[in-house]
C-alpha atoms as a PDB file:
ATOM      1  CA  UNK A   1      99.690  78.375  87.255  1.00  0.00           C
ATOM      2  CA  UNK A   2      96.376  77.929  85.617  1.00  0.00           C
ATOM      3  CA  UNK A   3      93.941  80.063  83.706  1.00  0.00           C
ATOM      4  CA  UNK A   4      91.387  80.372  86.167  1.00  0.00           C
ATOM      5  CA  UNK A   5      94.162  81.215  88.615  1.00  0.00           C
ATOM      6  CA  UNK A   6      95.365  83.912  86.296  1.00  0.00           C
ATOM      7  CA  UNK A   7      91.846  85.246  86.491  1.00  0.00           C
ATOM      8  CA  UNK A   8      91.436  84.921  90.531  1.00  0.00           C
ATOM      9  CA  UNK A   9      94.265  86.360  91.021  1.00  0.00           C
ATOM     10  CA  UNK A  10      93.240  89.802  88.755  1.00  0.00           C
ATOM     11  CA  UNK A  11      90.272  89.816  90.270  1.00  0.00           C
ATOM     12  CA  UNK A  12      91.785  89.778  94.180  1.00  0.00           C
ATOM     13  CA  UNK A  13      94.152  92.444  93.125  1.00  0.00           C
ATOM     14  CA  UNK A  14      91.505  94.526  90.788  1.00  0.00           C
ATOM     15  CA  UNK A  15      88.810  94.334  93.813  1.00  0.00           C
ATOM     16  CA  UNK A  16      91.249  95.539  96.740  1.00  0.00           C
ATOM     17  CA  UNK A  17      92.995  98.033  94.281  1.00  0.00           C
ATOM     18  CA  UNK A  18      89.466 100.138  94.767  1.00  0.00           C
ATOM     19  CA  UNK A  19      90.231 100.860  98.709  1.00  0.00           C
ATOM     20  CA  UNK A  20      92.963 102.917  97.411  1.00  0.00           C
ATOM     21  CA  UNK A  21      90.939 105.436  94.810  1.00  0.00           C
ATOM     22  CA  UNK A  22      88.692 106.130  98.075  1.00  0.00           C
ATOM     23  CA  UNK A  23      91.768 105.850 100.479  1.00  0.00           C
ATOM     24  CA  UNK A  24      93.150 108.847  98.468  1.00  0.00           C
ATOM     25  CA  UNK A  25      89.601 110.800  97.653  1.00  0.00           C
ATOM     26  CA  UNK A  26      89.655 110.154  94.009  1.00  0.00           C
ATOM     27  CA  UNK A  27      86.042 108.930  93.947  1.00  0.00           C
ATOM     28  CA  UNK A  28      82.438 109.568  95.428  1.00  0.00           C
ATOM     29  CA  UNK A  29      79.469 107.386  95.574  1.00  0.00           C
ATOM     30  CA  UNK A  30      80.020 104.277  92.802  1.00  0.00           C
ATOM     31  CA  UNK A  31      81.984 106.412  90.329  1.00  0.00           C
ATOM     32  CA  UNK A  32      85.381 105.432  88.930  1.00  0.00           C
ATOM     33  CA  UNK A  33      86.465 101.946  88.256  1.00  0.00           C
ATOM     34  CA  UNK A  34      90.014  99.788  87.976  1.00  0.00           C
ATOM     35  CA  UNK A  35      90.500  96.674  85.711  1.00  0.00           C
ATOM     36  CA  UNK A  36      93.314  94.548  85.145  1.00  0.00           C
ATOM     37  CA  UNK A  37      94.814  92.044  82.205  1.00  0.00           C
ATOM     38  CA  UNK A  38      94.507  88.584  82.763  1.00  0.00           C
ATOM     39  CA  UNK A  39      98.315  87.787  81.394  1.00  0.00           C
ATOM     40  CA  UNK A  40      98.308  85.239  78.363  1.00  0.00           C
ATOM     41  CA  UNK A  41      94.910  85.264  77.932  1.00  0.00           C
ATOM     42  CA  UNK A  42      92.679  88.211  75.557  1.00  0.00           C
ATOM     43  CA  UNK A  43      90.525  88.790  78.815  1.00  0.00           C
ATOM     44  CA  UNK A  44      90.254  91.614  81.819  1.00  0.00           C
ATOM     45  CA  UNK A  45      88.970  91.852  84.677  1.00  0.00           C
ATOM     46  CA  UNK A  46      86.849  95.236  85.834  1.00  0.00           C
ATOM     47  CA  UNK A  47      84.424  96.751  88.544  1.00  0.00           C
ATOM     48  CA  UNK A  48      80.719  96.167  87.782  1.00  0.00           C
ATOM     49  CA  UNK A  49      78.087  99.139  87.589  1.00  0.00           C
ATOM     50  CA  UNK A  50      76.831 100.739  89.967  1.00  0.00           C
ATOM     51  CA  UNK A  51      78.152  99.026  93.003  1.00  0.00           C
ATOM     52  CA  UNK A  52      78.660 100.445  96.115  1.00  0.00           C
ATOM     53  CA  UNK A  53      82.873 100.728  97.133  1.00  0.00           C
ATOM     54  CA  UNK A  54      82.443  98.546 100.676  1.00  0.00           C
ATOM     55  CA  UNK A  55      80.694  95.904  98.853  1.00  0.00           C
ATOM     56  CA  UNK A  56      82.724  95.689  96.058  1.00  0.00           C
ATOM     57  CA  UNK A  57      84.403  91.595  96.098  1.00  0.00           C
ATOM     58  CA  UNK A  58      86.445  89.645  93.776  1.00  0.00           C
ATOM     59  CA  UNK A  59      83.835  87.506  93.115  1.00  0.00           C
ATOM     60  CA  UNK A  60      81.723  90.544  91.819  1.00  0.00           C
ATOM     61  CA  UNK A  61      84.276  91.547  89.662  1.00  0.00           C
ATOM     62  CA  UNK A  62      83.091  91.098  85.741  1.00  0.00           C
ATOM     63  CA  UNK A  63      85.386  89.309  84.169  1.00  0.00           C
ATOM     64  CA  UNK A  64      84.875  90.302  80.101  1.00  0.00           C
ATOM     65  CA  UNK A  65      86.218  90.146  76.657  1.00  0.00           C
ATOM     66  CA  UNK A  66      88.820  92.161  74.906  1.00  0.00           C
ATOM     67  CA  UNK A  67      85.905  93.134  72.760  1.00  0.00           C
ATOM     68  CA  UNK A  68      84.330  94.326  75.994  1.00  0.00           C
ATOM     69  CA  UNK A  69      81.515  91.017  76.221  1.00  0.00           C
ATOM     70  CA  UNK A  70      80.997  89.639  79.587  1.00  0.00           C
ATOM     71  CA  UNK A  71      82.144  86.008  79.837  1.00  0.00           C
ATOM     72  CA  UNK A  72      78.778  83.880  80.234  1.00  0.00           C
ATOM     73  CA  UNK A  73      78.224  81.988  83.695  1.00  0.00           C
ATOM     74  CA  UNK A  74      81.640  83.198  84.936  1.00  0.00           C
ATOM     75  CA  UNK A  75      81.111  84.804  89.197  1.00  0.00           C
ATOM     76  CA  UNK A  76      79.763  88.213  88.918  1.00  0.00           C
ATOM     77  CA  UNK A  77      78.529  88.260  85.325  1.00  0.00           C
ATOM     78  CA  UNK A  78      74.924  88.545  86.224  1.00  0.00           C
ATOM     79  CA  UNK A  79      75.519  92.040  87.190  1.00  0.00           C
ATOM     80  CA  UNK A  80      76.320  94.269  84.752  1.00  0.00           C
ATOM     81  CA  UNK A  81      80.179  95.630  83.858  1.00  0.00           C
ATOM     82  CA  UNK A  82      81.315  99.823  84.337  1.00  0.00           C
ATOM     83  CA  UNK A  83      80.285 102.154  81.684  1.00  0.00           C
ATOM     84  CA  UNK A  84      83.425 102.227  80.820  1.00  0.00           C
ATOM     85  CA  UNK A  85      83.796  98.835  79.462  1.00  0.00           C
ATOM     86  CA  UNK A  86      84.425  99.184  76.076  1.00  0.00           C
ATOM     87  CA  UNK A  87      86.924 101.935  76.800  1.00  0.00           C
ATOM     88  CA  UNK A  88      89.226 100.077  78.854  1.00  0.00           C
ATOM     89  CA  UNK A  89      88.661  96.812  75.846  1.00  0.00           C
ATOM     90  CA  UNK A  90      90.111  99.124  73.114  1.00  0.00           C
ATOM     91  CA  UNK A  91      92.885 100.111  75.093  1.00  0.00           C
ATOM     92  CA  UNK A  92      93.458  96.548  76.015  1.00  0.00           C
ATOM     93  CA  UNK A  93      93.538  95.722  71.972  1.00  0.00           C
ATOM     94  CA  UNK A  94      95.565  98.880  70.998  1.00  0.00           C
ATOM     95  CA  UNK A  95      97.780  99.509  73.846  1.00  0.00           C
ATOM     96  CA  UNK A  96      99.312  95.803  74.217  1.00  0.00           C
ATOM     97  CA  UNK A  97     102.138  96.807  77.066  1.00  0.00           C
ATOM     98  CA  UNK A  98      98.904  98.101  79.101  1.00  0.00           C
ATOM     99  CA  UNK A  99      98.000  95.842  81.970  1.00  0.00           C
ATOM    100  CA  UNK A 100      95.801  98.185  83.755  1.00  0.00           C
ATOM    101  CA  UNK A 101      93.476 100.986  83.044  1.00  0.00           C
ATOM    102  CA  UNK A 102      92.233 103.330  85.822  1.00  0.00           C
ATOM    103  CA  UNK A 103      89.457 106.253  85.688  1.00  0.00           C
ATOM    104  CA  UNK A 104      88.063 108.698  88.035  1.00  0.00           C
ATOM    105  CA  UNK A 105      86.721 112.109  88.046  1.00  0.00           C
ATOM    106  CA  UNK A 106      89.356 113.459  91.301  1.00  0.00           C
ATOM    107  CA  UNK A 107      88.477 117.184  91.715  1.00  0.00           C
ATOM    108  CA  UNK A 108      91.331 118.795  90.299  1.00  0.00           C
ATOM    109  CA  UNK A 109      92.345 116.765  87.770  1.00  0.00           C
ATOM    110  CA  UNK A 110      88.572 116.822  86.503  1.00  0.00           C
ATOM    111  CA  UNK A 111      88.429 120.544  87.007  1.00  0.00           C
ATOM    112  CA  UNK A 112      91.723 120.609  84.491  1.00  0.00           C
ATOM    113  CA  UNK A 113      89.958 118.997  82.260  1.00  0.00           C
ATOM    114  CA  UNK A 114      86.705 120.756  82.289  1.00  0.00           C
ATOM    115  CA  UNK A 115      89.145 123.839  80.829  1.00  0.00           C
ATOM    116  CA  UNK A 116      90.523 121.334  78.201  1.00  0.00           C
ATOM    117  CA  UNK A 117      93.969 122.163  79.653  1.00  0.00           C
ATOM    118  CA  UNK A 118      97.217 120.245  79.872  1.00  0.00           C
ATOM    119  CA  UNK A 119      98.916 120.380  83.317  1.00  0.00           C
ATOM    120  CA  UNK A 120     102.497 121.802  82.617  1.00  0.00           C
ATOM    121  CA  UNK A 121     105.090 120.409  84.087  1.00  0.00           C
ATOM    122  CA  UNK A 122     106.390 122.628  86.281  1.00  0.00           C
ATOM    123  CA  UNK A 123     107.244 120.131  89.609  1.00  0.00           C
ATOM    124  CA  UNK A 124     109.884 117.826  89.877  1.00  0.00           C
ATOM    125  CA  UNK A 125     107.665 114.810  91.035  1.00  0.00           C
ATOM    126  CA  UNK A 126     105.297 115.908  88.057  1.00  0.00           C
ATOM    127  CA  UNK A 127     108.469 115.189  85.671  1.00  0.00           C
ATOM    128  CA  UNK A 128     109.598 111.882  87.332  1.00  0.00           C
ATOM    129  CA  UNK A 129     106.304 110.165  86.821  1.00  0.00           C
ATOM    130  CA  UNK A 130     105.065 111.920  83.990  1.00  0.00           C
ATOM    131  CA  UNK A 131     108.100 112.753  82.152  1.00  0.00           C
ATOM    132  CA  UNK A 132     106.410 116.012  80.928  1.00  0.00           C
ATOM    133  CA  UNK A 133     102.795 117.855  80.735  1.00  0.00           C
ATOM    134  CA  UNK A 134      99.749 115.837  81.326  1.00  0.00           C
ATOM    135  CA  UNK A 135      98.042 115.707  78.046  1.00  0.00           C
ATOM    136  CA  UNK A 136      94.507 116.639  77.462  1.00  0.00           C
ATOM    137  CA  UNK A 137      92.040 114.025  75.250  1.00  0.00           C
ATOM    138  CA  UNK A 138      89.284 115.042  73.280  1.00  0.00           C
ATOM    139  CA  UNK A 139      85.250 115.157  74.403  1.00  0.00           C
ATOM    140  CA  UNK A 140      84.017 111.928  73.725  1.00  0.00           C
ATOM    141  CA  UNK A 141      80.490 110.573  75.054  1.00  0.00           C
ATOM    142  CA  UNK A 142      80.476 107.498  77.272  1.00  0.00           C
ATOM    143  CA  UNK A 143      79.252 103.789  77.118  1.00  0.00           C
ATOM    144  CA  UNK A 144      80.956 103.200  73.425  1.00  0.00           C
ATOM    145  CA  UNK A 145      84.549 103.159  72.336  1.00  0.00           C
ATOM    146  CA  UNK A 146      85.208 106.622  71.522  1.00  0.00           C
ATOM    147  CA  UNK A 147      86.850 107.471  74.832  1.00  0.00           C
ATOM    148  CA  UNK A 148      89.321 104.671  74.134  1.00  0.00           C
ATOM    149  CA  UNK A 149      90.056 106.183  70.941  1.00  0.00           C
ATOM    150  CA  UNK A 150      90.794 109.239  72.241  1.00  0.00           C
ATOM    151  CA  UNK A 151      93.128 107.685  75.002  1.00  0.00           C
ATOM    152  CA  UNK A 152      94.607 105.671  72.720  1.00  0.00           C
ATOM    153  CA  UNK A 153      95.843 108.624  69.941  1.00  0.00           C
ATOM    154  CA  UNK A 154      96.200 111.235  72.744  1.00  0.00           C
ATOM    155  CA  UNK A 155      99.122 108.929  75.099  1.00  0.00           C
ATOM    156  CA  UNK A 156     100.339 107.177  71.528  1.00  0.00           C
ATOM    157  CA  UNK A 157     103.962 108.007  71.416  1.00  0.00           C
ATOM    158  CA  UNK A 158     103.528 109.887  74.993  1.00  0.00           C
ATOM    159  CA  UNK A 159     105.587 109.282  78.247  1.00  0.00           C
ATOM    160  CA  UNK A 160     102.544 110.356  79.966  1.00  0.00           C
ATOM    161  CA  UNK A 161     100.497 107.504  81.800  1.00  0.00           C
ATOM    162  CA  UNK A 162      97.773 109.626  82.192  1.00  0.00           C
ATOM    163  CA  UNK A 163      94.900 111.593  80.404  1.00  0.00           C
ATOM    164  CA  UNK A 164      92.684 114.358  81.296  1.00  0.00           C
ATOM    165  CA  UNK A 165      89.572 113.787  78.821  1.00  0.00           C
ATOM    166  CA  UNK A 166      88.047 116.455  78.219  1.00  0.00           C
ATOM    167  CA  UNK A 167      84.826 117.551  80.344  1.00  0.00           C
ATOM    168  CA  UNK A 168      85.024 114.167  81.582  1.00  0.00           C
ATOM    169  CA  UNK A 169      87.867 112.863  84.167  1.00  0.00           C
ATOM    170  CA  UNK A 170      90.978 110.975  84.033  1.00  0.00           C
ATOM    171  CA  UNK A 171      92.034 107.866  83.049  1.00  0.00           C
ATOM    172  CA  UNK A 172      95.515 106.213  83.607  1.00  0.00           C
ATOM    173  CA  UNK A 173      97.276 103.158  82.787  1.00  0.00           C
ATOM    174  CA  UNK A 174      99.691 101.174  83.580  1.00  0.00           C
ATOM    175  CA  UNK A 175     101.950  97.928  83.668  1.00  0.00           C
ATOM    176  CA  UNK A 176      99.791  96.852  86.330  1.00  0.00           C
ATOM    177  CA  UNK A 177      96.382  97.751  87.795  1.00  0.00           C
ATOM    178  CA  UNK A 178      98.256  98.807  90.651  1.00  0.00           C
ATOM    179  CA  UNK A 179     100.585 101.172  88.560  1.00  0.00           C
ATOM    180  CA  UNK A 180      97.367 102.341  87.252  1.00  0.00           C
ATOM    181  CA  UNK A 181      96.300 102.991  89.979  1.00  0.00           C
ATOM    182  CA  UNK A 182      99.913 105.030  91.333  1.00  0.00           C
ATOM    183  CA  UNK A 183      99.498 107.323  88.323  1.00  0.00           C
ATOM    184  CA  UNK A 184      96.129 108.218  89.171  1.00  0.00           C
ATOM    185  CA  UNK A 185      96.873 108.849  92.771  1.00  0.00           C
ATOM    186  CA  UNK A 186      99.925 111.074  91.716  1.00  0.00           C
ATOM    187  CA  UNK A 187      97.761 112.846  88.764  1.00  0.00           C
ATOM    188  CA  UNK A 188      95.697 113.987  91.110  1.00  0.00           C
ATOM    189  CA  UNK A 189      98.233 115.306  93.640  1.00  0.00           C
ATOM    190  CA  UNK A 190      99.951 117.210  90.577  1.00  0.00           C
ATOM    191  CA  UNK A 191      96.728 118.763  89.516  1.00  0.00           C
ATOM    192  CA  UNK A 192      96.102 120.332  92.893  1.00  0.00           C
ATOM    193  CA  UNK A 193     100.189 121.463  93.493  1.00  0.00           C
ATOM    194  CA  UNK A 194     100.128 123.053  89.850  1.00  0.00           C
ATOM    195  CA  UNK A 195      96.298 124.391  90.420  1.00  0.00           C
ATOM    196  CA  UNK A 196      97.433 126.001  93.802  1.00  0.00           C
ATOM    197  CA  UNK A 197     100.761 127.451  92.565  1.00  0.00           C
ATOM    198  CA  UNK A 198      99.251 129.102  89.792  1.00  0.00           C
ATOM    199  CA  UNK A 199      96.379 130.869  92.059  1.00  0.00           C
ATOM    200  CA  UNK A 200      99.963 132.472  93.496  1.00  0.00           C
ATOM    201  CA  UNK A 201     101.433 133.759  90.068  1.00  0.00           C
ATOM    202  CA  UNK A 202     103.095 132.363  87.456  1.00  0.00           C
ATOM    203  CA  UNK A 203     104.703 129.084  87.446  1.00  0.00           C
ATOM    204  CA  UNK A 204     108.260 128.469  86.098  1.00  0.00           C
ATOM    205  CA  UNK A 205     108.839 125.615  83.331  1.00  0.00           C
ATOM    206  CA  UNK A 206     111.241 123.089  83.502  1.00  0.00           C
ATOM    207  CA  UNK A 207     113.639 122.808  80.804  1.00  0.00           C
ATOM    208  CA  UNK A 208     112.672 119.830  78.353  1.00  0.00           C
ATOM    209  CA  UNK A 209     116.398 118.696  79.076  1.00  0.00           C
ATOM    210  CA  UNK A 210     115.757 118.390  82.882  1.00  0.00           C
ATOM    211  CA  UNK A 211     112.236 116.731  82.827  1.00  0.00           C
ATOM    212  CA  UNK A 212     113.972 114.339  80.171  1.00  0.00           C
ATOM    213  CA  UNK A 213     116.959 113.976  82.632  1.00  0.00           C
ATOM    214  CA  UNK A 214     114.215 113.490  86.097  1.00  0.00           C
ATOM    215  CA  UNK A 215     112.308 111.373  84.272  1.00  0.00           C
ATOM    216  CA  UNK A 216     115.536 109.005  83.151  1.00  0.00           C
ATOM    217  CA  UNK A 217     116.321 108.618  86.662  1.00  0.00           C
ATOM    218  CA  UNK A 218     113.425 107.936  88.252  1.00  0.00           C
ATOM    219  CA  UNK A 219     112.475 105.135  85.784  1.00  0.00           C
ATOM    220  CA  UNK A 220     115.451 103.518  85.824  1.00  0.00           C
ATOM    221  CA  UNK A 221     117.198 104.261  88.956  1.00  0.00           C
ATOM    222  CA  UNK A 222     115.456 105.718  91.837  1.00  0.00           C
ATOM    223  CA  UNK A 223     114.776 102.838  94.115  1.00  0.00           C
ATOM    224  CA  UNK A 224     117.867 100.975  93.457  1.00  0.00           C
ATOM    225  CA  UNK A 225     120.640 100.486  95.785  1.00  0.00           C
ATOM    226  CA  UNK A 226     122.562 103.515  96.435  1.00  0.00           C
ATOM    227  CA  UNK A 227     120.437 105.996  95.634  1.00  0.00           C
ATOM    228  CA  UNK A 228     118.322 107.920  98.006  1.00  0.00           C
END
């Protein structure tokens, strides 16, 4: 397989991976955005600005640097890549077992993060993915590499594969864009379970031995044969 099919191929799955952030109501209007490692090469594919969900196409995907430049004359670089560009490049350069970044501002994650508060983990499915709280990152203005930064030193060292950044939204990453994508579906659903169960009272922690014990099986052998 070739470079350039390397590249087509990110951008088919980057540019269908969308439908599911508005399949699941984790986006309005043109906000939020996917983008995906081209493997072997120091490039990524992600959404451009300001584009409309139904006409996004993955040959208006911008296909970019990992210093967060736009390849010149390559399809879609006339338009103009996310906002959140040189975000997703210095998690690409620090994070080098990332293959996909994902961000939205979904209603109850956001809303956790507009209190700068971690979401405990207090559900089983919370510790299998997660493998513990959901970590809050620090306020950091948009369009330079700051948010990265904070990404970067809050999920350092974290089992976590996603962060609430504070005032801002949540980003997730992944092996994949479309694990990216499967932690911010699930982020969201946790946000809204823990949100709702603690309009009812107090919650009830999980031991650190169980979450580490959930999260042990679900990463290595939920799924396989034999187990249900």
């Amino acid at each position: 397989m070739t470079l350039d099919d390397d590249i087509q191929r990110v951008r088919d799955d980057v540019a269908a991976l969308h439908a599911q952030l508005t399949r699941y109501n984790l986006v309005i209007w043109t906000g939020g955005n996917i983008s995906g490692r081209v493997p072997g090469a120091d490039l990524f594919v992600i959404k451009p600005s300001g584009v409309e969900y139904d006409d996004l196409r993955a040959d208006n995907m911008i296909l970019c640097t990992l210093d967060g430049a736009v390849v010149p004359g390559s399809p879609g670089s006339e338009r103009s890549p996310s906002s959140d560009t040189a975000a997703h490049a210095y998690v690409y350069r620090h994070m080098l077992h990332v293959n996909g970044v994902v961000h939205t501002h979904s209603t109850y994650a956001t809303a956790w993060a507009a209190r700068g508060e971690p979401i405990p983990c207090v559900i089983t499915g919370q510790a299998d993915e997660f493998g513990g709280d959901i970590p809050i990152g620090p306020f950091a203005i948009i369009g330079d590499e700051s948010i990265g930064e904070g990404i970067v030193a809050t999920l350092a060292n974290h089992r976590s594969r996603a962060v609430l950044m504070q005032n801002h939204g949540v980003f997730t990453i992944g092996t994949s864009p479309r694990d990216a994508v499967k932690a911010a579906v699930m982020a969201e659903d946790v946000a809204r379970t823990v949100h709702i169960a603690r309009q009812l009272g107090e919650t009830i922690p999980i031991p650190p031995e169980k979450i580490d014990s959930l999260f042990e099986r679900y990463q290595n052998v939920y799924g396989q044969k034999g187990t249900a």
